[in-house]
Every structure is written in structure tokens, then in C-alpha cells.
C-alpha atoms as a PDB file:
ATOM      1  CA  UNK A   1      76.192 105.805 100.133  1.00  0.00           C
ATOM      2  CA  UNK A   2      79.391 107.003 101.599  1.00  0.00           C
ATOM      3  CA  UNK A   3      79.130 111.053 101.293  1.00  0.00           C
ATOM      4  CA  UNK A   4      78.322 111.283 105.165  1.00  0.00           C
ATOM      5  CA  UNK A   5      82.165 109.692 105.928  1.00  0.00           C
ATOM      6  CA  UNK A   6      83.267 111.685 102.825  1.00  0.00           C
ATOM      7  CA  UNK A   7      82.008 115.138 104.217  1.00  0.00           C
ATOM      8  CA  UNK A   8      83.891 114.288 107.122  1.00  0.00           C
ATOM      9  CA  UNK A   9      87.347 114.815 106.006  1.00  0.00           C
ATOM     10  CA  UNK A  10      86.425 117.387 103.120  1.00  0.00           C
ATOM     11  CA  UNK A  11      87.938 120.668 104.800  1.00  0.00           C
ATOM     12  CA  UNK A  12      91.330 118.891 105.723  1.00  0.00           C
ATOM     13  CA  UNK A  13      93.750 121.171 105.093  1.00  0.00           C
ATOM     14  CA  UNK A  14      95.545 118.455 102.588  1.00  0.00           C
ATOM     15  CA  UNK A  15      94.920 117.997  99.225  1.00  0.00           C
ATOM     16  CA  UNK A  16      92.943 115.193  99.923  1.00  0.00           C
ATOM     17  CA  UNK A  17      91.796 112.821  96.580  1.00  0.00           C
ATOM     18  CA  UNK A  18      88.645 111.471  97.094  1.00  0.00           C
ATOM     19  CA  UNK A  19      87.578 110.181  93.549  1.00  0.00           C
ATOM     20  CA  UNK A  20      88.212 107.165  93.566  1.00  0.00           C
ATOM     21  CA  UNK A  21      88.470 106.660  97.086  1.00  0.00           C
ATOM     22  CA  UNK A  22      89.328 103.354  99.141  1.00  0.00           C
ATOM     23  CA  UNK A  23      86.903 101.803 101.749  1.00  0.00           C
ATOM     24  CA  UNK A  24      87.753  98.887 103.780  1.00  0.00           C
ATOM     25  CA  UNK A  25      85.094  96.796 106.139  1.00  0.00           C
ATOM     26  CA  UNK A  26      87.367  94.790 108.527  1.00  0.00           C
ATOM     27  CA  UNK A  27      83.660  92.790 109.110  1.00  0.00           C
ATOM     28  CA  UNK A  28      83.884  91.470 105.844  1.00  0.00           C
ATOM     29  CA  UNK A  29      87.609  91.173 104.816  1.00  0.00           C
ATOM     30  CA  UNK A  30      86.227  93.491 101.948  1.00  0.00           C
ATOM     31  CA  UNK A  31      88.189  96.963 100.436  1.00  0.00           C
ATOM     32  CA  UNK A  32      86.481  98.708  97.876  1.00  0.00           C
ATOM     33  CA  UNK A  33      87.190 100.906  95.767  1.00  0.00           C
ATOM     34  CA  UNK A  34      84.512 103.469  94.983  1.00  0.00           C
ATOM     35  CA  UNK A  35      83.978 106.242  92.204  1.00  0.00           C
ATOM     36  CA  UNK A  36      81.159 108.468  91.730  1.00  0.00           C
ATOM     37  CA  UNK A  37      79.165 106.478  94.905  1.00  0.00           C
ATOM     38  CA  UNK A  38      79.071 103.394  93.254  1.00  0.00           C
ATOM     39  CA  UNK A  39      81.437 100.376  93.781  1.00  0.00           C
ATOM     40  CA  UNK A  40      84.088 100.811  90.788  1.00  0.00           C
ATOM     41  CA  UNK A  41      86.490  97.424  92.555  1.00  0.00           C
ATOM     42  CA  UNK A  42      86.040  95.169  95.291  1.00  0.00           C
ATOM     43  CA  UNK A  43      88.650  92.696  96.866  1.00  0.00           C
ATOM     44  CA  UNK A  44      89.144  90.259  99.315  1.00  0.00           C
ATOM     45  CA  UNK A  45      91.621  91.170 101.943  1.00  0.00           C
ATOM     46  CA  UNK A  46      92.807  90.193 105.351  1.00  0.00           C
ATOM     47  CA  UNK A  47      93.405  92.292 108.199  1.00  0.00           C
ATOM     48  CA  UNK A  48      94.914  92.172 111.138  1.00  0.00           C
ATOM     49  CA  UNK A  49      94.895  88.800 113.317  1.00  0.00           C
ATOM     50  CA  UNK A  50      94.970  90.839 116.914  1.00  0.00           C
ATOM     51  CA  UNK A  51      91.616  92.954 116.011  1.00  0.00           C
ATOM     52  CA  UNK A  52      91.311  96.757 115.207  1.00  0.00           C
ATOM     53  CA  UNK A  53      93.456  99.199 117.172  1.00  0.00           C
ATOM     54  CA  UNK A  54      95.434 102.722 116.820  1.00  0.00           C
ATOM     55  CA  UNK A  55      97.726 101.581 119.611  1.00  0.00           C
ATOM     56  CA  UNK A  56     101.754 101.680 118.589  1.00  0.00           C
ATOM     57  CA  UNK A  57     103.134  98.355 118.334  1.00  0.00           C
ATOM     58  CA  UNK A  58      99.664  96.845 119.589  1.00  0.00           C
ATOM     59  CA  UNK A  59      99.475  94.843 115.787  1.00  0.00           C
ATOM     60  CA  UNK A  60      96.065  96.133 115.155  1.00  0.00           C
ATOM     61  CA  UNK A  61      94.279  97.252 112.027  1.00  0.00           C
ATOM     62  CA  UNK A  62      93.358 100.765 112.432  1.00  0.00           C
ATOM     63  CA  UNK A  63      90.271 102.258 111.666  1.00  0.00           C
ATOM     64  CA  UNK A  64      89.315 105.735 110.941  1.00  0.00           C
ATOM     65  CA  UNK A  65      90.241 108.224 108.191  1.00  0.00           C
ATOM     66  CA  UNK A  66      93.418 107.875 106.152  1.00  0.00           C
ATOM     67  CA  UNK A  67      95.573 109.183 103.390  1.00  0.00           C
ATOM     68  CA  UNK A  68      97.769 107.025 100.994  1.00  0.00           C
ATOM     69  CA  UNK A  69     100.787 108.882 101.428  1.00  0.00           C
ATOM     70  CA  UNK A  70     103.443 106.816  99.615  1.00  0.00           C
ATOM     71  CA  UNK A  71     103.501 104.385  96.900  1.00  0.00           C
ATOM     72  CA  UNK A  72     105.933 102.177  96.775  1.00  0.00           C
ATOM     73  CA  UNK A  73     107.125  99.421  93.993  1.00  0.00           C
ATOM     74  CA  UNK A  74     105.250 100.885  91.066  1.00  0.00           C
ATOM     75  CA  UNK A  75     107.517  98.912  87.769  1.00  0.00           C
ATOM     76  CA  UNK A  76     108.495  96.102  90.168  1.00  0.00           C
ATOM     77  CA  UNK A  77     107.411  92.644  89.370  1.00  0.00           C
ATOM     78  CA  UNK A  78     104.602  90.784  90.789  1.00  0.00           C
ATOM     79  CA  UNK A  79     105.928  88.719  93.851  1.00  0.00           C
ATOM     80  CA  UNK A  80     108.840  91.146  94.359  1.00  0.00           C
ATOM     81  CA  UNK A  81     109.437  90.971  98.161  1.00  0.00           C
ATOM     82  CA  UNK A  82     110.244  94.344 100.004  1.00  0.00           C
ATOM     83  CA  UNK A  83     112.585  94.421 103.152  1.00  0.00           C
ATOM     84  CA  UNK A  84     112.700  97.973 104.990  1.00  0.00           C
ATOM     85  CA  UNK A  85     110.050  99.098 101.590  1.00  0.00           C
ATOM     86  CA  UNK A  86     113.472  98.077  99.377  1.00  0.00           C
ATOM     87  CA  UNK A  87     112.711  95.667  96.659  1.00  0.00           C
ATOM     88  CA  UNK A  88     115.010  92.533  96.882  1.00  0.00           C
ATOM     89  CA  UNK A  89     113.699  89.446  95.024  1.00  0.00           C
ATOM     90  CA  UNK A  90     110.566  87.697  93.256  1.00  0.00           C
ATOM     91  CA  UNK A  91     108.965  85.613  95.650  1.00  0.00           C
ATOM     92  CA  UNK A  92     109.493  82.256  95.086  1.00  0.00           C
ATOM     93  CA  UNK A  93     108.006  79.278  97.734  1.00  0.00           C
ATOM     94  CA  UNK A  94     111.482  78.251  99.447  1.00  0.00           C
ATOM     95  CA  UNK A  95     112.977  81.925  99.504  1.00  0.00           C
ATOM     96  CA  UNK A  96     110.802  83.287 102.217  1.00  0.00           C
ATOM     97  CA  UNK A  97     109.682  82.072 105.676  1.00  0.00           C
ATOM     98  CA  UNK A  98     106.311  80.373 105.826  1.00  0.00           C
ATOM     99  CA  UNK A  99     105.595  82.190 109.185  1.00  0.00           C
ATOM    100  CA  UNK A 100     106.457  85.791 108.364  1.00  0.00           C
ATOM    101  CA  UNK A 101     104.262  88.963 107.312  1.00  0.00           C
ATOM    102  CA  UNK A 102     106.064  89.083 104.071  1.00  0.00           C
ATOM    103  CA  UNK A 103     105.578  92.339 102.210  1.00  0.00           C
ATOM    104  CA  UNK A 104     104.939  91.527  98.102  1.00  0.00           C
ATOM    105  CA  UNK A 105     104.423  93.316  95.036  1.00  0.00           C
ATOM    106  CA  UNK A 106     103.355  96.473  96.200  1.00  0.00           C
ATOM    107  CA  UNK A 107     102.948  99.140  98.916  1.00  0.00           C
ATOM    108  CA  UNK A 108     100.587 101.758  99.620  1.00  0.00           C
ATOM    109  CA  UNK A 109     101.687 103.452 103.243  1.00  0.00           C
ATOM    110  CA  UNK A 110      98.642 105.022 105.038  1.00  0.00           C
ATOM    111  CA  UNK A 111      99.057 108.375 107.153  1.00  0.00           C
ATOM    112  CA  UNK A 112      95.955 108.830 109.347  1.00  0.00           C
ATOM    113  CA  UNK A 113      94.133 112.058 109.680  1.00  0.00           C
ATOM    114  CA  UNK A 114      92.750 112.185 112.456  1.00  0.00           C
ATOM    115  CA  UNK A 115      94.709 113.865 115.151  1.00  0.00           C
ATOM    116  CA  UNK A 116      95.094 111.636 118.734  1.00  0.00           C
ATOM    117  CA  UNK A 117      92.884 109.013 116.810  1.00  0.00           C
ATOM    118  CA  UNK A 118      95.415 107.644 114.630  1.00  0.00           C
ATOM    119  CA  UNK A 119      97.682 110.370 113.805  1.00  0.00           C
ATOM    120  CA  UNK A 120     100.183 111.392 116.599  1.00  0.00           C
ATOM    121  CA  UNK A 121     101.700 110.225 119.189  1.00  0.00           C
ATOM    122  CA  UNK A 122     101.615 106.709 119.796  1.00  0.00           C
ATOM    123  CA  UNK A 123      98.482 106.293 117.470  1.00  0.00           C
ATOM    124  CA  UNK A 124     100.071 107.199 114.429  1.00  0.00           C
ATOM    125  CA  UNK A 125      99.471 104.674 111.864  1.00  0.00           C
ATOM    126  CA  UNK A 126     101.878 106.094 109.733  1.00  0.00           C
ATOM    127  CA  UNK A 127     104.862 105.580 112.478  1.00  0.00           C
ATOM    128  CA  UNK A 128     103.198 102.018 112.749  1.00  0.00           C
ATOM    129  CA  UNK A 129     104.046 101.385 109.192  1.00  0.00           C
ATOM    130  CA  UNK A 130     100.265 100.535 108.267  1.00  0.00           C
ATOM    131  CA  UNK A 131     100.432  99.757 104.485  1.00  0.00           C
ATOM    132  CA  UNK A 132      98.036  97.903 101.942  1.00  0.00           C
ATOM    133  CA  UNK A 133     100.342  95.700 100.404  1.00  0.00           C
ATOM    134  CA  UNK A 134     100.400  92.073  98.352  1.00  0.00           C
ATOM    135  CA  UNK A 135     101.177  89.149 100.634  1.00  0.00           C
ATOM    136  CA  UNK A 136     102.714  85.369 100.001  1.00  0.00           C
ATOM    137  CA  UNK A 137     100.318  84.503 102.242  1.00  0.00           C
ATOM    138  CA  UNK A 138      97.555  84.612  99.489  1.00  0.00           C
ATOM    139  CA  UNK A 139      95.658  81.494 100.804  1.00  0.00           C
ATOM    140  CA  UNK A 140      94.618  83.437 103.831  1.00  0.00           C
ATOM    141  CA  UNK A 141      93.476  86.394 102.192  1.00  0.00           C
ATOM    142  CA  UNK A 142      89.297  86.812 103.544  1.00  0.00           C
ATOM    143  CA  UNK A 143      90.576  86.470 107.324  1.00  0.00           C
ATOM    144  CA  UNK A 144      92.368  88.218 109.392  1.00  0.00           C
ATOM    145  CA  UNK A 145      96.181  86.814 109.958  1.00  0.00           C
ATOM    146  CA  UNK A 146      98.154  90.184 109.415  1.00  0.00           C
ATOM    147  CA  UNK A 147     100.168  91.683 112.201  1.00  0.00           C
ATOM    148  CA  UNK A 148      98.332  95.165 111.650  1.00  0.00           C
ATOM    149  CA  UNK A 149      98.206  96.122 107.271  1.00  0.00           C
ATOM    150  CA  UNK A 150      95.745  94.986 104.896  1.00  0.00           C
ATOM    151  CA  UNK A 151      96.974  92.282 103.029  1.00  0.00           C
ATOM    152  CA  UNK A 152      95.944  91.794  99.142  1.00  0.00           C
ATOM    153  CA  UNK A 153      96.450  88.905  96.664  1.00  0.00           C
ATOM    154  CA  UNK A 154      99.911  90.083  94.720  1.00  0.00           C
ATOM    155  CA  UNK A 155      97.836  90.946  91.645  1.00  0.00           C
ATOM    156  CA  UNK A 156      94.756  92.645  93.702  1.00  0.00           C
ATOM    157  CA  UNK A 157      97.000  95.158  94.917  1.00  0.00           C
ATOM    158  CA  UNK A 158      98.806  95.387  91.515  1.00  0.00           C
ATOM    159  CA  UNK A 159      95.927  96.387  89.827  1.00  0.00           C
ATOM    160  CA  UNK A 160      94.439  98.752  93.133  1.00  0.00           C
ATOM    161  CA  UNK A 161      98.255 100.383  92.573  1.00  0.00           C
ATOM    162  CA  UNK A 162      97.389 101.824  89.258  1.00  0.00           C
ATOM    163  CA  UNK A 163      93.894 103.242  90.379  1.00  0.00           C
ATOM    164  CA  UNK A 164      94.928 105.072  93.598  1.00  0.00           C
ATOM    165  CA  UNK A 165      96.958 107.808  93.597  1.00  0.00           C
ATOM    166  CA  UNK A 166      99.159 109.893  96.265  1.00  0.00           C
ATOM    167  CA  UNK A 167      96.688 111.431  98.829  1.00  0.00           C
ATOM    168  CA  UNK A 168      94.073 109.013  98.192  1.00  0.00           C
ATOM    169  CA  UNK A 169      91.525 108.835 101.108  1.00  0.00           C
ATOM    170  CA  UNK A 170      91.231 105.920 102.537  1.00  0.00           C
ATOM    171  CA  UNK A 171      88.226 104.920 105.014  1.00  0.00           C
ATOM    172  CA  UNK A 172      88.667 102.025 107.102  1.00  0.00           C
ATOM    173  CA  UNK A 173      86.095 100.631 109.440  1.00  0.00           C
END
């Protein structure tokens, strides 16, 4: 199903884990997460509102091969809202503004891997602070509003949190 991207990024020289591995179709607001070539989770998402892109501060989803390189906000309560990836309070309706890209719950930063795609320079996705990460704005999740991440329902990404691991690979296209 997937073993042609897979093969791809095999002889990377990081310790890349590939099982399970992450897939996300920006076509269908869909990320999946796959084990043994078969479809293990599936979840609604929304990416970015501006369209795919590597550029730096262009707030585009990027595509391409990726790593999860940190996890952030594993033990913090659903809903907790992260400033700077610091946890500061549980999301409640009146404590955040209805018009920002609120980061929730959890964070999983991506780190591209491929080099002048979308790692380096001005294409790095990991400078661009590209993370999968739960949202307050869960009533938009299945179209794309973000300023760049993947947004996930709050307890979506909880649960992906606990499946993926550092180093995951990450495929997003």
C-alpha cells in the first residue's frame, strides 16, 4: 500500500520508526495511522487554510517526508492550552480568543527529511514550528483553517500521542 513512500526514506541515516507510521492526505482532511500496511487509526484533521507549501512563514502545510521529533504535553490534561509549547491552562470557551490558532492538549513537532525540500534553509518545517496538535477549534476539524499544522480534535491527538513515538515517520501528501 504504502512500502513504495516507505522505501523512500529507509536508508536515512536516523533512526527512523516506521511501525506504526503516520500518513496524512491534505485531499481528504484524513491522517492515518498505519501498522503492518493496513490502516491501524484514522482521523479527521484540518490543515492549513493557505494550501500546501515548504516556504518559511508562507502558512502552508508541508508535504513530503517527516520525523516526529518532539513530543510535547504527554500527562497534561485534555484542553490544556500551550503558549511558546509551555502548558498554561485547560481550555475553557471565554479564556481563549475565538480567532486564534490555539495550540491544545498535545504536540507532536515534525522535522522534515528531506534536505532543500523541507529541511533547511527557509524550508525547514521544523524552524516553521509544523506540529500535529489538538485545537479549540474542533468544529472545523475536516477543512482546512490552520495557519500551517495539522489540527486534531483534543482527544484524537490524545489518543495518536500514545501510539507514536519519537522519530516516528510521518508522510504527508
Amino acid at each position: 500500500m504504502h512500502s513504495n513512500i516507505l522505501d523512500k526514506f529507509k536508508d536515512f541515516k536516523k533512526s527512523i520508526v516506521f511501525e506504526p507510521f503516520i500518513f496524512i492526505e491534505i485531499s481528504s482532511q484524513n491522517l492515518k495511522l498505519i501498522s503492518k500496511d493496513k490502516v491501524f487509526k484514522s482521523y479527521s484533521i484540518s490543515s492549513s487554510k493557505h494550501g500546501i507549501g515548504m516556504q518559511l512563514n508562507s502558512n502552508k502545510t508541508p508535504i513530503g517526508g517527516h520525523i516526529v521529533s518532539e513530543k510535547i504535553g504527554g500527562g497534561e490534561k485534555i484542553n490544556t492550552i500551550f503558549k511558546g509549547r509551555v502548558p498554561t491552562h485547560v481550555s475553557e470557551s471565554n479564556l481563549y480568543d475565538a480567532n486564534a490558532d490555539t495550540i491544545t492538549s498535545r504536540i507532536l513537532w515534525l522535522e522534515g527529511l528531506e534536505e532543500g525540500f523541507n529541511k533547511g534553509g527557509n524550508l525547514d518545517s521544523k524552524n516553521r514550528y509544523i506540529y500535529i496538535h489538538g485545537t479549540t477549534h474542533e468544529d472545523e476539524i475536516g477543512t482546512p483553517t490552520s495557519n500551517g499544522c495539522i489540527r486534531m480534535k483534543n482527544i484524537d491527538v490524545v489518543e495518536l500521542f500514545e501510539f507514536v513515538k519519537l522519530n516516528t515517520f510521518v508522510y504527508i501528501e
